[in-house]
Protein backbone atom coordinates (compact mmCIF):
# COMPACT_ATOMS: atom_id res chain seq x y z
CA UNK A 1 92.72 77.90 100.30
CA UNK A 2 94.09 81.26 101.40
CA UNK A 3 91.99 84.43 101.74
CA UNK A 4 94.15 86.57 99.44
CA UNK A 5 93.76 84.14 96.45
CA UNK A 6 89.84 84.12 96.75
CA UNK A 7 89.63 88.21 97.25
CA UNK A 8 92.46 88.39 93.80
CA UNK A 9 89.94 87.01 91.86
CA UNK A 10 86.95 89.76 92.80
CA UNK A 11 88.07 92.23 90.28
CA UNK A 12 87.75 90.04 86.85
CA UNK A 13 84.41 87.72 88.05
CA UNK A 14 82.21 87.24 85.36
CA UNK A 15 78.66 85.87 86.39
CA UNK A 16 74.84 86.10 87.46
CA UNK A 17 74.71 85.84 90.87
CA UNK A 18 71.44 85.87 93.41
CA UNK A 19 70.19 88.46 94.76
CA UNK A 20 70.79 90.02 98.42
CA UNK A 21 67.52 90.57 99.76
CA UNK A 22 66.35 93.79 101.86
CA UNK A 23 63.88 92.75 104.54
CA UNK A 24 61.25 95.22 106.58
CA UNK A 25 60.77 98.94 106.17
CA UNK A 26 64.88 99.30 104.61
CA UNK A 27 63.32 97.18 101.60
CA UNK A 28 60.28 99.42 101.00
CA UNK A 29 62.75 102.61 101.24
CA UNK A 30 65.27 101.10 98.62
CA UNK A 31 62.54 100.46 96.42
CA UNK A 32 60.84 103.66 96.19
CA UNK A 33 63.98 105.55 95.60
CA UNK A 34 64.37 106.40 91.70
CA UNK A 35 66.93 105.95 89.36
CA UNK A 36 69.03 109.24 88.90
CA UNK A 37 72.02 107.46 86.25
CA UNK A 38 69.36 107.09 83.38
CA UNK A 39 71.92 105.61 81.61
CA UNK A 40 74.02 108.02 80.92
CA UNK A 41 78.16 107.99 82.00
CA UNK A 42 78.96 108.66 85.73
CA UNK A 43 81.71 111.71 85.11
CA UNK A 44 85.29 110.38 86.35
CA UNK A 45 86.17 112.05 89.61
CA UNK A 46 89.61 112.53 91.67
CA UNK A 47 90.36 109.42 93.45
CA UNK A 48 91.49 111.48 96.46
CA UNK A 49 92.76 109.83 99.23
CA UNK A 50 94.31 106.76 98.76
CA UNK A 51 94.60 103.33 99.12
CA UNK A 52 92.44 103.53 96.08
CA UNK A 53 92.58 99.73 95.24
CA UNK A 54 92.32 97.70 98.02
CA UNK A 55 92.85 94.23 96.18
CA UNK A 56 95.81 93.50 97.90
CA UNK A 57 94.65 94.23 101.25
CA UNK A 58 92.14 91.52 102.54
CA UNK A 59 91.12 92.90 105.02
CA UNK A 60 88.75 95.52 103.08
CA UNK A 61 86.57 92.74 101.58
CA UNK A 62 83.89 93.28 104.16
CA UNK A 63 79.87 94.73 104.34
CA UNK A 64 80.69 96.93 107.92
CA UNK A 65 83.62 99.21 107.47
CA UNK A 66 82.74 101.25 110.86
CA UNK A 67 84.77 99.97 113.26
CA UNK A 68 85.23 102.17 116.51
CA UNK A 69 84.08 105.81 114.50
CA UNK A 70 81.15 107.29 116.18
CA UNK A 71 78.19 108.54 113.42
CA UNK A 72 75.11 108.33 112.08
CA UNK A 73 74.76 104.91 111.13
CA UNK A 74 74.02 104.63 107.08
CA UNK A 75 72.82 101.32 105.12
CA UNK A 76 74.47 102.09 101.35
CA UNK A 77 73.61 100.61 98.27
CA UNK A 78 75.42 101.02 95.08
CA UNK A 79 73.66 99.83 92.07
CA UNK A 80 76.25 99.59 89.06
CA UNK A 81 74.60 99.71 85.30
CA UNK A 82 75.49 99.11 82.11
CA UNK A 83 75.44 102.40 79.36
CA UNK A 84 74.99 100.14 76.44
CA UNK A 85 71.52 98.29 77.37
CA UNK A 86 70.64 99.75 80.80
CA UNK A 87 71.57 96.27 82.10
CA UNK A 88 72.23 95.33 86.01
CA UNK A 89 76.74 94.84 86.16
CA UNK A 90 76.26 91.37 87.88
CA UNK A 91 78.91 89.88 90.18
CA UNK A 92 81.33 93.51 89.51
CA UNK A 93 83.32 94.86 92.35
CA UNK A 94 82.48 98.06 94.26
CA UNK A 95 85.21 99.68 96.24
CA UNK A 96 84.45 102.35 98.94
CA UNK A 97 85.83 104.90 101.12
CA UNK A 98 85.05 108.18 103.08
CA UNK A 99 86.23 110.43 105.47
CA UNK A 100 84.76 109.54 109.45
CA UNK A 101 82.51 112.53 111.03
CA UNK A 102 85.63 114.58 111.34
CA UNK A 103 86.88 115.05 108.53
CA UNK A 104 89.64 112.79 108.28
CA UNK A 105 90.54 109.57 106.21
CA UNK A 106 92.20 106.49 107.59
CA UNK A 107 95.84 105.39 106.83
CA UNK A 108 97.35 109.17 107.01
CA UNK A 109 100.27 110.04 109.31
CA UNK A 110 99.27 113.76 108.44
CA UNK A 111 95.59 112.89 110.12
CA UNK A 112 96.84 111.26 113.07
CA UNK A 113 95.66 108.01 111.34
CA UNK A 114 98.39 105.96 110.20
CA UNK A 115 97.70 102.20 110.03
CA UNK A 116 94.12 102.48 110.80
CA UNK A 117 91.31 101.20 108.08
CA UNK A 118 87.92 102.35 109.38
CA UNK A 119 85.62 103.61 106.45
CA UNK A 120 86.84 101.74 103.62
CA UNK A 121 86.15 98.19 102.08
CA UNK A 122 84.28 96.29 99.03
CA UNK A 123 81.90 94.40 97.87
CA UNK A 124 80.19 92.07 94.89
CA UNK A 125 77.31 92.58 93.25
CA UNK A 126 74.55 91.12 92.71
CA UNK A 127 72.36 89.71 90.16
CA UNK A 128 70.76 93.59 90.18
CA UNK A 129 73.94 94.59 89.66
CA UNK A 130 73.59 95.80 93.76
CA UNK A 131 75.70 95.09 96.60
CA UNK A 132 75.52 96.84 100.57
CA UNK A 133 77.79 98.38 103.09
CA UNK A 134 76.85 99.36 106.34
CA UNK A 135 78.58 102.82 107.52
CA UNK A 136 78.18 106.35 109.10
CA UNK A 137 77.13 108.82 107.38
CA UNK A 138 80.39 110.92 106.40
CA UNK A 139 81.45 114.37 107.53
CA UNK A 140 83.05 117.33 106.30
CA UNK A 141 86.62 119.39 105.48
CA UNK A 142 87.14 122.63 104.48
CA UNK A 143 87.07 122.79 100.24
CA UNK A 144 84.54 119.88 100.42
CA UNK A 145 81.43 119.38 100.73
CA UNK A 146 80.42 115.73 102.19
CA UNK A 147 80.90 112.89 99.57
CA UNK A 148 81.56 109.24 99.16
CA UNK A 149 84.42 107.95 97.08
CA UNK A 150 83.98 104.96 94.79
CA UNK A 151 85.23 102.44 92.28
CA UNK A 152 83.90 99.92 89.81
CA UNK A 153 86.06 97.24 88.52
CA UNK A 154 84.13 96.14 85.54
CA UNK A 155 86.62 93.59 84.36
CA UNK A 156 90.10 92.89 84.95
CA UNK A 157 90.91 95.50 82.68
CA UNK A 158 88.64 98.33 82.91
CA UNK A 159 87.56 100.73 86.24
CA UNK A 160 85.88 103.66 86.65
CA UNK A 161 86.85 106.35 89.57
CA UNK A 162 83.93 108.56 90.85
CA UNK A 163 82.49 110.25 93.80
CA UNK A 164 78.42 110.66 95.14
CA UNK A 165 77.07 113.23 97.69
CA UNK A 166 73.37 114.03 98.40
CA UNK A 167 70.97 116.33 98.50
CA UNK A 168 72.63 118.82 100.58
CA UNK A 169 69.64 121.53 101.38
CA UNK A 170 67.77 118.68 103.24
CA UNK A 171 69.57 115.69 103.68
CA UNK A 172 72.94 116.16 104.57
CA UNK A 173 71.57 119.45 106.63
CA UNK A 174 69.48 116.87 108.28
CA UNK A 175 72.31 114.38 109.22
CA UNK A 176 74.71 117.50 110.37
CA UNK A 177 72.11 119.28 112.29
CA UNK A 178 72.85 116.43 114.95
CA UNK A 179 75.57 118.38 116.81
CA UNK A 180 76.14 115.48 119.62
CA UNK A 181 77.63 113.45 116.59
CA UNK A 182 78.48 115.95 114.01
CA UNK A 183 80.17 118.61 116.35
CA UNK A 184 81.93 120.44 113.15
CA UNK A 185 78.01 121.12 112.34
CA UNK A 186 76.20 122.12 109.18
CA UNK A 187 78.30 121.39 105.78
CA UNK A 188 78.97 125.16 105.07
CA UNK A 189 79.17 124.06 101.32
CA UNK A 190 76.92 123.23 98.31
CA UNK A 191 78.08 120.78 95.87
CA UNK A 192 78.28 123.54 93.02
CA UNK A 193 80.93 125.25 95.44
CA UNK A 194 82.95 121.98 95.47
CA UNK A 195 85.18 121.79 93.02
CA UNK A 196 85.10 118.44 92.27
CA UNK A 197 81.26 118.84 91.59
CA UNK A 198 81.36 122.53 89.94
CA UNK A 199 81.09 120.87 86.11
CA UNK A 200 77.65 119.10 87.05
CA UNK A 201 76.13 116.91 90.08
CA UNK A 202 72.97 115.53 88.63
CA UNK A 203 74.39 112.16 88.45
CA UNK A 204 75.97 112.23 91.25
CA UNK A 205 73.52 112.43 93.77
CA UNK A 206 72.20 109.42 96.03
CA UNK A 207 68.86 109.59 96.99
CA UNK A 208 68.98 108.85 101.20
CA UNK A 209 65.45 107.93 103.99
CA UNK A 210 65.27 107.54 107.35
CA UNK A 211 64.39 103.91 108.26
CA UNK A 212 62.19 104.11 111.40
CA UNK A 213 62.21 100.54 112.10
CA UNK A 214 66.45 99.81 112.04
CA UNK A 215 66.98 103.46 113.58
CA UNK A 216 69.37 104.54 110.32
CA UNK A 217 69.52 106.17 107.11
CA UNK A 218 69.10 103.92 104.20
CA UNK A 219 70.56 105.47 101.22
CA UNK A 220 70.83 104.48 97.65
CA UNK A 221 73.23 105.27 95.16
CA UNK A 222 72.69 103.99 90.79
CA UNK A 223 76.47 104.50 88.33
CA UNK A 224 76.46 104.04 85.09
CA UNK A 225 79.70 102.31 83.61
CA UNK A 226 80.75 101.37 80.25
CA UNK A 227 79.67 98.35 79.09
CA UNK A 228 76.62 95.79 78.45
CA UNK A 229 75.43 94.58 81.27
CA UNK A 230 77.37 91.62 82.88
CA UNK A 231 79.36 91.64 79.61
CA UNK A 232 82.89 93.32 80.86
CA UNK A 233 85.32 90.67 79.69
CA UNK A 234 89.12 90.96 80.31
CA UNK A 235 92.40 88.94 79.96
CA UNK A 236 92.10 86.30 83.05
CA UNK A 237 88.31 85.79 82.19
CA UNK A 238 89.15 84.59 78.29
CA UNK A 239 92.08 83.01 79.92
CA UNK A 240 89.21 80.72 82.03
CA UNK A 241 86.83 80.34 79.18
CA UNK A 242 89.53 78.18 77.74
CA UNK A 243 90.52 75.89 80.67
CA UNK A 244 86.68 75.63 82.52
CA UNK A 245 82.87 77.22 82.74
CA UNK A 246 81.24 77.82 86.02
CA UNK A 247 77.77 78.15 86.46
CA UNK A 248 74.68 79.95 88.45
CA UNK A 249 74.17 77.58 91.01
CA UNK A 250 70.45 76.26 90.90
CA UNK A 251 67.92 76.03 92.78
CA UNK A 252 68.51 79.85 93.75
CA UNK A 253 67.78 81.44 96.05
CA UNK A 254 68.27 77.99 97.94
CA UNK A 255 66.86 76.65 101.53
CA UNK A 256 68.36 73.28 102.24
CA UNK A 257 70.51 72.38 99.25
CA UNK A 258 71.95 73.24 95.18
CA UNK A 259 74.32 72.14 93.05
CA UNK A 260 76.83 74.40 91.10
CA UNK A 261 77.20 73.64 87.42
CA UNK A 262 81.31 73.05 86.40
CA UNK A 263 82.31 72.48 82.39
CA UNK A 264 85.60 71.57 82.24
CA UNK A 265 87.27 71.60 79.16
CA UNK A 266 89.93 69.76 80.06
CA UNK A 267 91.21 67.46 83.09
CA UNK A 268 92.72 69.02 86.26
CA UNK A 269 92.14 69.25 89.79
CA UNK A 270 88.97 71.41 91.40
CA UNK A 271 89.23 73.22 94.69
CA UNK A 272 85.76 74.91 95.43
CA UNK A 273 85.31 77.15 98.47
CA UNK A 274 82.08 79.57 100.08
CA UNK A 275 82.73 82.39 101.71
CA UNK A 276 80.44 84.86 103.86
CA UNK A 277 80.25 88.33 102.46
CA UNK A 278 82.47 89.59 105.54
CA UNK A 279 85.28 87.17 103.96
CA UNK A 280 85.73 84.18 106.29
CA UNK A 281 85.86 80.96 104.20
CA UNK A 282 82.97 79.02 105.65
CA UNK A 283 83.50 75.90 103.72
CA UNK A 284 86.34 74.22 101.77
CA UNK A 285 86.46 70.79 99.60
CA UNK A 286 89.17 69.61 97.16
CA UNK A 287 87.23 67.20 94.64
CA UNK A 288 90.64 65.54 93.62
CA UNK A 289 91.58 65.52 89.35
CA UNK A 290 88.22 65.57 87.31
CA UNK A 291 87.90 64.72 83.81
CA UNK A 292 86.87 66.84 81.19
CA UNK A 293 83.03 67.05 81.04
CA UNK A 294 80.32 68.62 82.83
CA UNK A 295 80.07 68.02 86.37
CA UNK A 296 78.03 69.00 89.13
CA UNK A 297 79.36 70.30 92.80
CA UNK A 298 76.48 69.55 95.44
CA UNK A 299 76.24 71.86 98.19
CA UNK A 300 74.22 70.94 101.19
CA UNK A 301 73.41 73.85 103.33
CA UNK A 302 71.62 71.82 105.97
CA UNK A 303 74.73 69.71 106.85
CA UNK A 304 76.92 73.01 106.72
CA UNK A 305 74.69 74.39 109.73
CA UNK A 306 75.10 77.92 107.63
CA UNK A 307 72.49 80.75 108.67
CA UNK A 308 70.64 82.56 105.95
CA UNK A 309 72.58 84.95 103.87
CA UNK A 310 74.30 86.23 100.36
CA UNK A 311 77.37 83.89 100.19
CA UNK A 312 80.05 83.75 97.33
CA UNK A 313 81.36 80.23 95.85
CA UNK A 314 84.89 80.21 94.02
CA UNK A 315 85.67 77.60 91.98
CA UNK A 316 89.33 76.79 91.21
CA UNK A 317 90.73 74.58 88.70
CA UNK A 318 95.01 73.40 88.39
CA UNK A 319 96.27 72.41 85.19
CA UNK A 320 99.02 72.51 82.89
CA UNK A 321 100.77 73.73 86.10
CA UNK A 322 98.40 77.22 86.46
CA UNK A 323 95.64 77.61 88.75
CA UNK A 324 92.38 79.50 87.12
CA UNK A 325 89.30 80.91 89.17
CA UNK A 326 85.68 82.15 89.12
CA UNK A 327 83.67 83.16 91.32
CA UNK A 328 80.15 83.95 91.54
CA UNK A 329 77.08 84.55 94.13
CA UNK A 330 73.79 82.35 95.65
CA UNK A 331 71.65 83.30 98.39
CA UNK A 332 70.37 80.91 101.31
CA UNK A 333 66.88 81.54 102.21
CA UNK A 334 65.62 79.16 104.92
């Protein structure tokens, strides 16, 4: 199974995956911050600099998008909602991308940064409609104040493009008043002098804590998109309804082993694979030409030799002379 085809099927996923758990003080942070979105629309933003989707790019799918750029290192959640019941967007991808402490983006002959790719990738999310990157906190250029670009593929046929900052007064004049890292110093802006954020910030705003125990800033970002919940339903996922179901694997979270509930609606050939949530494929069986029916893939995590983690399973099924995916999220908790 190639890499490309499993990250081409992250933008039109339809599912209820597990949970990615926080663990010591970075889990007590996340879950005193409050919810700014309330609900209501995240305003659509510039999409700035681009690569804007990075679909076609494998590389991006991936929690650390650091690489070599010196910072202060920042643990970022994005929690994506639904307007029209407040619901978690389960299994939705998140794409991400900033500016390093300098100033500049990555991929810009202009910027002295052609070819490169540090500070941008993208995630799942999960069943609380939250997924994680680990980065450094980003810097400033003149016009802007310091922000975070981002976008939400809901369905294979609907995004939203937006931007977050934070609280500038105390948090980002925190972060900057490290000079050793942040030579450029203090943001000289305020997000009402920003263009971009002159009509309104409210909802744009991600709440950010110091974690004592991991030595970085653990910050915590909620968007509101269109939509019900996990219900964003495009083209390729009706297309799959008709040809197979796959479902949340059970038990979940899992320690030793689960199976993965498959419908098939009709005969063909099933490749399933697992993937880590830096995207390398971990595991990958072809089960041969099924019948139609319900079936049942058994995954034993003990005989994989797999550490504990979020992982994602895609399911594949050939027939009629098309391949159709899904793919979807379990935790292993040993």
């Amino acid at each position: 199974m190639k890499r490309s085809q499993f990250l081409k099927s992250l933008g039109a996923a339809v599912a209820l995956p597990a949970s990615l758990p926080l663990v010591g003080s970075a889990q007590r942070l996340a879950s005193g911050l409050p919810q700014r979105s309330n609900c209501v629309l995240i305003p659509s933003e510039t999409p700035g600099p681009f690569p804007l989707d990075l679909t076609d790019n494998e590389f991006f799918f991936r929690q650390d998008i650091r690489e070599d750029r010196e910072g202060v290192r920042l643990r970022q959640r994005v929690r994506i909602v639904g307007a029209d019941n407040c619901e978690p967007m389960a299994n939705v991808r998140v794409n991400i991308w900033h500016c390093d402490r300098d100033g500049n983006y990555s991929g810009y002959a202009a910027m002295g940064s052609e070819g490169l790719t540090y500070c941008r990738g993208y995630q799942m999310t999960d069943a609380n409609g939250e997924c994680e990157f680990v980065t450094i906190f980003p810097g400033w250029y003149p016009g802007r104040v310091t922000h975070v670009h981002f976008q939400v593929f809901v369905s294979s046929q609907y995004s939203v493009v937006s931007q977050w900052t934070w609280p500038h007064e105390d948090a980002v004049a925190a972060v900057n008043a490290n000079l050793e890292l942040y030579p450029a110093g203090p943001d000289p802006l305020s997000p009402s002098q920003d263009g971009v954020f002159v009509d309104g910030f409210d909802l744009q705003l991600a709440d950010l804590a110091w974690d004592e125990d991991s030595q970085e800033y653990v910050s915590l970002y909620e968007a509101t998109v269109e939509g019900a919940g996990t219900s964003g339903v495009g083209y390729q996922e009706m297309q799959n309804a008709t040809v197979f179901q796959v479902g949340q694997n059970f038990p979940n979270p899992v320690s030793t082993a689960t199976e993965i509930p498959l419908e098939l609606k009709q005969a063909g050939e099933v490749f399933w694979a697992l993937w880590s949530a830096e995207g390398q494929c971990v595991h990958f069986a072809d089960l041969g030409t099924l019948p139609a029916g319900q079936h049942a893939i058994a995954v034993d995590f003990e005989a994989l030799g797999l550490p504990a983690a979020s992982y994602l399973y895609r399911v594949e099924v050939e027939t009629g002379g098309r391949r159709y995916t899904d793919v979807k999220r379990m935790t292993l908790a040993k």
